[in-house]
N, C-alpha and C. Protein backbone atom coordinates (compact mmCIF):
# COMPACT_ATOMS: atom_id res chain seq x y z
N UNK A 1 -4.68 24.33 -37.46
CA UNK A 1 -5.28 24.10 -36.15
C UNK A 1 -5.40 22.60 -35.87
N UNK A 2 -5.98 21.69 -36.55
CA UNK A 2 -5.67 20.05 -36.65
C UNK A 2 -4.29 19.85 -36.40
N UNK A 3 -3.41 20.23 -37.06
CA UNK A 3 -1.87 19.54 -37.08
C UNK A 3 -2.30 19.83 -35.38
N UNK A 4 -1.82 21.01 -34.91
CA UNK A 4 -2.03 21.31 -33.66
C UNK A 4 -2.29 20.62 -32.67
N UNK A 5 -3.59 20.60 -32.95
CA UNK A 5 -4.29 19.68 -31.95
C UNK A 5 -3.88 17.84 -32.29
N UNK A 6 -3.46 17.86 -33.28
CA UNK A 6 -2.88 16.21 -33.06
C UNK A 6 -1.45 15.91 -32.65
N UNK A 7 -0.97 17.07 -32.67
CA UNK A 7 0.54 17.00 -32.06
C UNK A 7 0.36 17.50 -30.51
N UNK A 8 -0.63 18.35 -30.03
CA UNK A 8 -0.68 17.88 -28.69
C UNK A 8 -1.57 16.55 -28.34
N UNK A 9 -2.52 16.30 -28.66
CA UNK A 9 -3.01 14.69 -28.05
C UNK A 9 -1.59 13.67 -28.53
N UNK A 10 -0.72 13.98 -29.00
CA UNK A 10 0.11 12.61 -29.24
C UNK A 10 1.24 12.86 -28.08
N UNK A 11 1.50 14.26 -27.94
CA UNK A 11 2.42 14.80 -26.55
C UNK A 11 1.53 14.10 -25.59
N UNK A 12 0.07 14.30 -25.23
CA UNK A 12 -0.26 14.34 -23.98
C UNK A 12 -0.38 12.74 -24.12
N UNK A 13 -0.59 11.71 -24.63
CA UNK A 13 -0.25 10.47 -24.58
C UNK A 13 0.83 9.99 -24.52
N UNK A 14 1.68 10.52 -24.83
CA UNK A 14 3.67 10.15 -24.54
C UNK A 14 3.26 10.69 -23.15
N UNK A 15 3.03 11.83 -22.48
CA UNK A 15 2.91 12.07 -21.45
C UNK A 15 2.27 10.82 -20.24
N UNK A 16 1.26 10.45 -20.63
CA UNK A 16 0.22 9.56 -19.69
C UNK A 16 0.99 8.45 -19.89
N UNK A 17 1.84 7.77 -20.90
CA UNK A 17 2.68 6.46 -20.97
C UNK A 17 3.82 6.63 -19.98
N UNK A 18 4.65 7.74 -20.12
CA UNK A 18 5.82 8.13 -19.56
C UNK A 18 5.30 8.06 -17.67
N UNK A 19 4.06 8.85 -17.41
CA UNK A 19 3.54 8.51 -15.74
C UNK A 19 3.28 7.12 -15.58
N UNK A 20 2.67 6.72 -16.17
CA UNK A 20 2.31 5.45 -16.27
C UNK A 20 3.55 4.45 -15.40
N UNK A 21 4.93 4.68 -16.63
CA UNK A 21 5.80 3.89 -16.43
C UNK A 21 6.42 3.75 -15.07
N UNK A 22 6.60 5.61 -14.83
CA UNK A 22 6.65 6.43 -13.45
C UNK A 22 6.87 5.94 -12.34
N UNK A 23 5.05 5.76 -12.45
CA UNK A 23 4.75 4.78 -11.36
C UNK A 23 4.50 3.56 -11.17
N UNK A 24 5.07 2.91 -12.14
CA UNK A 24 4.98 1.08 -11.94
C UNK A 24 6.93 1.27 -11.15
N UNK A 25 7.42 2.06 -11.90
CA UNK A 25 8.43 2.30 -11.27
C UNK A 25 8.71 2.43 -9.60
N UNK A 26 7.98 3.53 -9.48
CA UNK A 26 8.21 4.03 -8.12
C UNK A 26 7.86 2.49 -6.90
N UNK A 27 6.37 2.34 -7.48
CA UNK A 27 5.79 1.02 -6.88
C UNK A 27 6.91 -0.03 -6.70
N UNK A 28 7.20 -0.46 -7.83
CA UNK A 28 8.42 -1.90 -7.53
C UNK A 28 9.86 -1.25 -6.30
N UNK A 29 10.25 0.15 -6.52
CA UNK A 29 11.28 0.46 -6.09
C UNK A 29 10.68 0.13 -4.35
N UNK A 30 9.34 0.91 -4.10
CA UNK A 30 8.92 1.01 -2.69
C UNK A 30 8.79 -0.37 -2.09
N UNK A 31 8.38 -1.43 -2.96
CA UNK A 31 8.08 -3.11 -2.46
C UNK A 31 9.28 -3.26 -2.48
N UNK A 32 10.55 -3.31 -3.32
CA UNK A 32 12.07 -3.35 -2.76
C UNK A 32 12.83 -2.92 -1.43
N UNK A 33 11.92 -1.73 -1.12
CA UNK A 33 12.59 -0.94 -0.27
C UNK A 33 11.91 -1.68 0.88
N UNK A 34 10.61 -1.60 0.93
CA UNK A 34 10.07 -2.77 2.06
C UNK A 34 10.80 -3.74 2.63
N UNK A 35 11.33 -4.90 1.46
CA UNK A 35 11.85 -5.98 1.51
C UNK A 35 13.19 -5.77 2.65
N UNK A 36 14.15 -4.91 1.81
CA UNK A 36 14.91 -4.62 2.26
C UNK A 36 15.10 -4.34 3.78
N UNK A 37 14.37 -3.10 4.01
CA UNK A 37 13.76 -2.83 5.71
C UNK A 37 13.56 -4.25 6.48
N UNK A 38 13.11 -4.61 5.32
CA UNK A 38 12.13 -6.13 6.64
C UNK A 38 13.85 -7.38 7.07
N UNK A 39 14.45 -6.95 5.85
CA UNK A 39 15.45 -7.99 5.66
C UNK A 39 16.61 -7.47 6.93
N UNK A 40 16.70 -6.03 6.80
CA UNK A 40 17.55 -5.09 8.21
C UNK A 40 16.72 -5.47 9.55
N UNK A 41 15.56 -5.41 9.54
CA UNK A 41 15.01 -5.96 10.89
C UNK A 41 15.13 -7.48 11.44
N UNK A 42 14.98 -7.97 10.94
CA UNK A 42 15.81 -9.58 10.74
C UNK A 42 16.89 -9.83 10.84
N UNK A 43 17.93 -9.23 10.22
CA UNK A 43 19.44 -9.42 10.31
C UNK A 43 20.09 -8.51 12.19
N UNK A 44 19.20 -7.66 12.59
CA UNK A 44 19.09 -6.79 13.67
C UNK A 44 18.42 -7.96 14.95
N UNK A 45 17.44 -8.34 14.54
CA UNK A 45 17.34 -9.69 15.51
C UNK A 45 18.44 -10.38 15.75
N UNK A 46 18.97 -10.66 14.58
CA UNK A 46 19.82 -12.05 14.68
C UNK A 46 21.08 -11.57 15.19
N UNK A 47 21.73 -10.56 14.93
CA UNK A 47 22.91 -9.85 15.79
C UNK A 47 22.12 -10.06 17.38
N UNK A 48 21.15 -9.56 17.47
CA UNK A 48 20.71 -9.15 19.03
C UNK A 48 20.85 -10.65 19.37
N UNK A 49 20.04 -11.75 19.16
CA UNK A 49 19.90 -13.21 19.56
C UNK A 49 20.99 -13.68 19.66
N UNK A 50 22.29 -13.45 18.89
CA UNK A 50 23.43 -13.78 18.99
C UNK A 50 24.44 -13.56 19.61
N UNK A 51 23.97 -12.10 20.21
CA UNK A 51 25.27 -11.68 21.42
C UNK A 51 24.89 -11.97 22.70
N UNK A 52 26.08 -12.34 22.92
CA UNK A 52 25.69 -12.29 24.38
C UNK A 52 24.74 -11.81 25.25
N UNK A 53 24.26 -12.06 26.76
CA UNK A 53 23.52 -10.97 27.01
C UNK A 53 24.29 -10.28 28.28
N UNK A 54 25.56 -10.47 28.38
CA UNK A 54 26.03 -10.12 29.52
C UNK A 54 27.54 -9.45 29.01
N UNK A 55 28.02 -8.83 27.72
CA UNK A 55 28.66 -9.02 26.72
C UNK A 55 29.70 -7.46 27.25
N UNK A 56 28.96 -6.63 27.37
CA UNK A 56 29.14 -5.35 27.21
C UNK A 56 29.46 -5.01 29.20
N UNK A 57 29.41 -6.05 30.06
CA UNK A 57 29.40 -5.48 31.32
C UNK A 57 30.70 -5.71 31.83
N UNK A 58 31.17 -4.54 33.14
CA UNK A 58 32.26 -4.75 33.48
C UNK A 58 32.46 -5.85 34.34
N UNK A 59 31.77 -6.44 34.76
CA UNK A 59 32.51 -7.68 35.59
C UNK A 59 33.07 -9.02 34.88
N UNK A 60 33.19 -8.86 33.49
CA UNK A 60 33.67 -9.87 32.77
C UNK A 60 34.76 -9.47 31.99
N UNK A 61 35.13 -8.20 32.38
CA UNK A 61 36.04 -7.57 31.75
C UNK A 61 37.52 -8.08 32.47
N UNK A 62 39.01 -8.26 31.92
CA UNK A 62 39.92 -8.97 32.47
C UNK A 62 40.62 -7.25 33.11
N UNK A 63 41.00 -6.92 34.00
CA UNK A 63 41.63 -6.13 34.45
C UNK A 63 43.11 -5.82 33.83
N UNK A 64 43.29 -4.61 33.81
CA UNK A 64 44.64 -4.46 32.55
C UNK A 64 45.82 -4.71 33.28
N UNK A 65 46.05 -5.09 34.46
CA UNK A 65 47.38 -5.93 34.71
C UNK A 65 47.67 -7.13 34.55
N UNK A 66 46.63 -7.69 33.71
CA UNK A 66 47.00 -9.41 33.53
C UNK A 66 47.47 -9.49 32.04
């Protein structure tokens, strides 16, 4: 009954290390993923700031017989 019970408290501590790790894991991945997002919203400005604003309309378009 001892063996027992010390081979589960040593499982359930591999267990609580293994969550542990888990979620330092998950955490860094989600502050990455943040970054990232923030870095697409930024790069999405800078396309927008950079095009034209009259870019996409037909009166600047050359007519297809020239």
């Amino acid at each position: 009954m001892e063996s027992r019970l010390n081979e589960l408290e040593a499982k359930i501590s591999l267990a609580e290390d293994l969550l542990d790790a888990l979620n330092r894991t998950v955490f860094r991945q989600q502050q990455q993923i943040d970054r990232l997002q923030q870095d697409i919203r930024a790069l999405r400005q800078q396309v927008q700031d950079a095009a034209p604003d009259d870019a996409g309309s037909p009166d600047n378009e050359i007519p297809p017989h020239y």
